[in-house]
Protein backbone atom coordinates (compact mmCIF):
# COMPACT_ATOMS: atom_id res chain seq x y z
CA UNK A 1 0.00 0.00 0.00
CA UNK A 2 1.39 3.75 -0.63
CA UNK A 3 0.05 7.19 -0.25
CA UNK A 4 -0.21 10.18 -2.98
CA UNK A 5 1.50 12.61 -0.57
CA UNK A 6 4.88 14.19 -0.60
CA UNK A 7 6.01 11.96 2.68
CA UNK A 8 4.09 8.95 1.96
CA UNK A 9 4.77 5.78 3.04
CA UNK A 10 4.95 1.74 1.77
CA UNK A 11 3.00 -0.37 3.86
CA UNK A 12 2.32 -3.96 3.76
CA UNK A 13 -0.71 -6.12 5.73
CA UNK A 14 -0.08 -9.01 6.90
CA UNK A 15 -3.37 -11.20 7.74
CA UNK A 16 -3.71 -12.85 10.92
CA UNK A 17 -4.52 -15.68 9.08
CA UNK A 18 -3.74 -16.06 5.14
CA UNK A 19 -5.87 -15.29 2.47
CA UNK A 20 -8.58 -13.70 5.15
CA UNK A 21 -8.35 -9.68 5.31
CA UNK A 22 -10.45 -9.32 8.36
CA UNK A 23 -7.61 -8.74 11.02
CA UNK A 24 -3.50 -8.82 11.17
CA UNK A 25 -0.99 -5.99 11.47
CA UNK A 26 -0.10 -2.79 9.24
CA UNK A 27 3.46 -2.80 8.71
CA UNK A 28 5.57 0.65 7.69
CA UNK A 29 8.48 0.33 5.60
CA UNK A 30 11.74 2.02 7.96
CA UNK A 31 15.07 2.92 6.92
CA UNK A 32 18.14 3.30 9.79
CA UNK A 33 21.46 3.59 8.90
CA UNK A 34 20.97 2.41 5.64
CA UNK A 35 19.20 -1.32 6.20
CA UNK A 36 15.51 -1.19 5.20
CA UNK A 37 12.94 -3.25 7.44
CA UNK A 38 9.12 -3.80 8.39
CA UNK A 39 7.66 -2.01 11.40
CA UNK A 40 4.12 -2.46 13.13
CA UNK A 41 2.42 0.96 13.05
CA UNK A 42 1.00 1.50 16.52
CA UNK A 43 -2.39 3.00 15.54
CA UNK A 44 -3.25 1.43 12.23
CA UNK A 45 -6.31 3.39 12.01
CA UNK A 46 -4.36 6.75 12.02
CA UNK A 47 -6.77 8.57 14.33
CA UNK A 48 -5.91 11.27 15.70
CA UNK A 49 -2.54 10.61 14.10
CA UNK A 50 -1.79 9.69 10.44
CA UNK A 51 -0.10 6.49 10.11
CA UNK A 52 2.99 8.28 8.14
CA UNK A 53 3.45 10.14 10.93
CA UNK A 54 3.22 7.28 13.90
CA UNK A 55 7.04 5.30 13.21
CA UNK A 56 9.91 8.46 13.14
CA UNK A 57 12.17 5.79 10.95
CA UNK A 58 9.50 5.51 8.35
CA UNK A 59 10.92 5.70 5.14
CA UNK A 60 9.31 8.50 2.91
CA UNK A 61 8.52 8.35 -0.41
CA UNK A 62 7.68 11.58 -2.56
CA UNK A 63 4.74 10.13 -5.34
CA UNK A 64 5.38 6.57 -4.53
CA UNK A 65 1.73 5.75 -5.14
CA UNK A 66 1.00 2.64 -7.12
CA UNK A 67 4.33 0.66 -6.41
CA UNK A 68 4.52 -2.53 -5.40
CA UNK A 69 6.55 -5.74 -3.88
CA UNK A 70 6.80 -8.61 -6.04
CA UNK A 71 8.89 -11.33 -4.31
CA UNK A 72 12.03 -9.21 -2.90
CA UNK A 73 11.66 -6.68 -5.08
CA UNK A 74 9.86 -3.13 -5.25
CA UNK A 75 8.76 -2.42 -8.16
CA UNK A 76 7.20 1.33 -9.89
CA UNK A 77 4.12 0.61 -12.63
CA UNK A 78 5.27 2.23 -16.24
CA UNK A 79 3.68 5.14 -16.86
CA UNK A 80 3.73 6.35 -12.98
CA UNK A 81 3.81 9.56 -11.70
């Protein structure tokens, strides 16, 4: 998942139990000292605080609306913003 804003985020859901979208855990994408990795957001629902805003190593992404993760890899639909 991504967000059309100028610090948007990646996300990814993880289902409590596969293939069932009902419940599990938001995850941010973070970046600390150059190594990338998954973090639960605290407050998935963002109220009163937008998710983007809830994990300080969040890594931000300026238009990174529409990408994706295919395997390992993150990948940008052609034609993208």
């Amino acid at each position: 998942m991504t967000e059309d804003e100028p610090d948007g985020c990646f996300y990814r859901f993880v289902p409590t139990t596969w293939g069932d979208l009902s419940s599990g855990t938001l995850r941010v994408l973070t970046e600390s000292g150059g190594v990338l990795s998954w973090v639960n957001v605290p407050d998935p629902d963002g109220s009163p605080t937008a998710t983007r805003k809830q994990v300080s190593t969040a890594k931000k992404f300026n238009g990174g609306e529409g990408c994706y993760q295919d395997s390992s890899v993150v990948l940008r639909p052609s034609g993208g913003g």
